[in-house]
Protein backbone atom coordinates (compact mmCIF):
# COMPACT_ATOMS: atom_id res chain seq x y z
CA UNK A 1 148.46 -11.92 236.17
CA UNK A 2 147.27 -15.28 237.17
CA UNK A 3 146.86 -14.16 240.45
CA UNK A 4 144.49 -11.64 239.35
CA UNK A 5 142.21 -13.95 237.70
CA UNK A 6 142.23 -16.10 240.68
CA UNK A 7 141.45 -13.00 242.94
CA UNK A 8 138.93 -12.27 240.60
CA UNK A 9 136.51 -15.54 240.53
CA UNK A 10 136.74 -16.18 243.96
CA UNK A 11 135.70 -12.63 244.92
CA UNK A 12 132.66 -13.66 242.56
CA UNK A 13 131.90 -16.90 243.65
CA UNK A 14 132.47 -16.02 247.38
CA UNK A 15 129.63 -12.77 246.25
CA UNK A 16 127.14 -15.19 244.40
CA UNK A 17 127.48 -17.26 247.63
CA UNK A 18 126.66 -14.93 249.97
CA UNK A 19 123.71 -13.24 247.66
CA UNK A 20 122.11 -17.18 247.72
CA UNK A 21 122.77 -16.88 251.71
CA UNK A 22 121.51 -13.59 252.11
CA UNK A 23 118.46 -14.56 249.37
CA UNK A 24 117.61 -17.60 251.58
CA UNK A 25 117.37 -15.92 255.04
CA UNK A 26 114.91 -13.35 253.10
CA UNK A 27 112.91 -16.14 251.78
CA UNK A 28 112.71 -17.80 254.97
CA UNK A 29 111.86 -14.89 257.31
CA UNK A 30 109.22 -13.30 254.85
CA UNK A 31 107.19 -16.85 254.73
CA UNK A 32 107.99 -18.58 258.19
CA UNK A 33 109.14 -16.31 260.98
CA UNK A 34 107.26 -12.77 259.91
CA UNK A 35 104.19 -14.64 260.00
CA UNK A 36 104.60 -16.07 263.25
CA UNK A 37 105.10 -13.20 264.41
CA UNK A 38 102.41 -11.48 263.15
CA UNK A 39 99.95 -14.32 264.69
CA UNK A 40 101.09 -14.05 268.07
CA UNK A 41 100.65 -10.38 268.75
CA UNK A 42 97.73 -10.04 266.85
CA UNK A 43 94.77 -9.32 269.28
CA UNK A 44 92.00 -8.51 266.92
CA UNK A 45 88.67 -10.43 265.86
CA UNK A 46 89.22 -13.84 264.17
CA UNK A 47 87.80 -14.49 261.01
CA UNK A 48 89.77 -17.85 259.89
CA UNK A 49 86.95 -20.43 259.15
CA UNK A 50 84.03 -21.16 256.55
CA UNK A 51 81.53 -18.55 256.30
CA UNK A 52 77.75 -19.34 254.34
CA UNK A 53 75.08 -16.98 254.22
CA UNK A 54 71.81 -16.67 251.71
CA UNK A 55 69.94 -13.91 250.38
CA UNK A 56 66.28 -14.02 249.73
CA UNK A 57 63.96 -11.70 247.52
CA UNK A 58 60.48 -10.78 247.91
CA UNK A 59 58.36 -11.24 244.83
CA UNK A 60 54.90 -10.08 244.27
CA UNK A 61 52.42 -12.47 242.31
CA UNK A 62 49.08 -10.94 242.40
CA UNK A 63 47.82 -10.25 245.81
CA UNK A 64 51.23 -12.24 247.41
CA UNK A 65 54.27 -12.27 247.68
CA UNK A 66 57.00 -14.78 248.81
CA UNK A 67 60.36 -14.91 249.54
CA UNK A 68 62.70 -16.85 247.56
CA UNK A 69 65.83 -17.80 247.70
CA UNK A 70 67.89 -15.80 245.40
CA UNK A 71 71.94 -16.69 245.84
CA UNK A 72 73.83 -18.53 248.13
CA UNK A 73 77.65 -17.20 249.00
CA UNK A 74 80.06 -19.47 250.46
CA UNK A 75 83.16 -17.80 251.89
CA UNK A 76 86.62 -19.51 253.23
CA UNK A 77 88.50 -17.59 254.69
CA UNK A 78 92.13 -17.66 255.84
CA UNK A 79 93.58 -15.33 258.31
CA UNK A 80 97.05 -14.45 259.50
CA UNK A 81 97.44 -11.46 262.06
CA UNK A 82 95.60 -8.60 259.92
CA UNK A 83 96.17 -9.85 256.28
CA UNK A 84 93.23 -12.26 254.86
CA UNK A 85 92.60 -14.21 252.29
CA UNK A 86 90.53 -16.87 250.58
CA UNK A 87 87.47 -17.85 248.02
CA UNK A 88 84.39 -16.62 247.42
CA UNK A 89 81.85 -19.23 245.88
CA UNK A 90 78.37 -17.33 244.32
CA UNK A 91 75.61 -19.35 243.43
CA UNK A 92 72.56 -17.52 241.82
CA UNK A 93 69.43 -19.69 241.99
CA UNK A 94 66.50 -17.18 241.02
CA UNK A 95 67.22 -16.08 237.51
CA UNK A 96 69.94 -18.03 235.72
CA UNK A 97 71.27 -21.62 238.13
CA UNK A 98 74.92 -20.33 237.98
CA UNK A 99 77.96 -19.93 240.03
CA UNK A 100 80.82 -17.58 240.19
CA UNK A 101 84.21 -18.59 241.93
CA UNK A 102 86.51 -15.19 243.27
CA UNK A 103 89.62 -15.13 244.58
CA UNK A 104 90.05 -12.84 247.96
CA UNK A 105 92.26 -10.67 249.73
CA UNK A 106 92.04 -8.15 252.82
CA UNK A 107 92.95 -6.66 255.81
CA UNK A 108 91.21 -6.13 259.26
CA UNK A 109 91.83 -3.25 260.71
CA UNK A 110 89.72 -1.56 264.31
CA UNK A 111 87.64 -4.52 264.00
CA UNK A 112 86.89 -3.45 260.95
CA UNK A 113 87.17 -5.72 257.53
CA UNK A 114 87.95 -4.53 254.40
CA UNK A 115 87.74 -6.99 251.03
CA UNK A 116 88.72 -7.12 247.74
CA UNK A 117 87.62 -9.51 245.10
């Protein structure tokens, strides 16, 4: 009977063992070696840096009108193989003088970029 019990928690320990094993090689390959991968055969356009652009509006006063500069954006971006992601600063300057922060995610696909915020 003994012997049973013995059988018994080392059959468990030796299965929690090898779950933590086989855990740890997921881990490892999902965050180090898959993304390797995917930046060496990627062959697509490379968006990985810091991206700033303005917008202006026309406004009419009287017999002129002006451009002025209505928002800023500020964009980093972070690339590995197709997947993207990053932050998206917005500063509004004509109306109201705030700022809105956004969190990013993507995917570039036939040159093509596609994302979501």
């Amino acid at each position: 009977m003994i012997e049973t019990y013995k059988d018994l928690l080392i059959g468990i320990t030796g299965g929690i063992i090898a779950t933590g094993i086989v855990g740890f090689v997921i881990v490892v390959f999902n965050k180090i070696v898959w993304p390797k991968i995917r930046k060496l055969t990627y062959r697509g356009i490379d968006l990985d840096d810091e991206w700033n652009c303005t917008e202006y509006e026309t406004i009419k006063e009287g017999d002129e009108t002006k451009n002025v500069k209505a928002r800023e954006y500020q964009m980093t971006i972070k690339q590995n193989g197709h997947r993207i992601k990053g932050d998206i600063t917005i500063k509004n300057i004509c109306y109201e003088d705030y700022m809105s922060f956004y969190k990013t995610k993507g995917i570039v696909k036939d040159n093509y970029v596609q994302i979501d915020f």
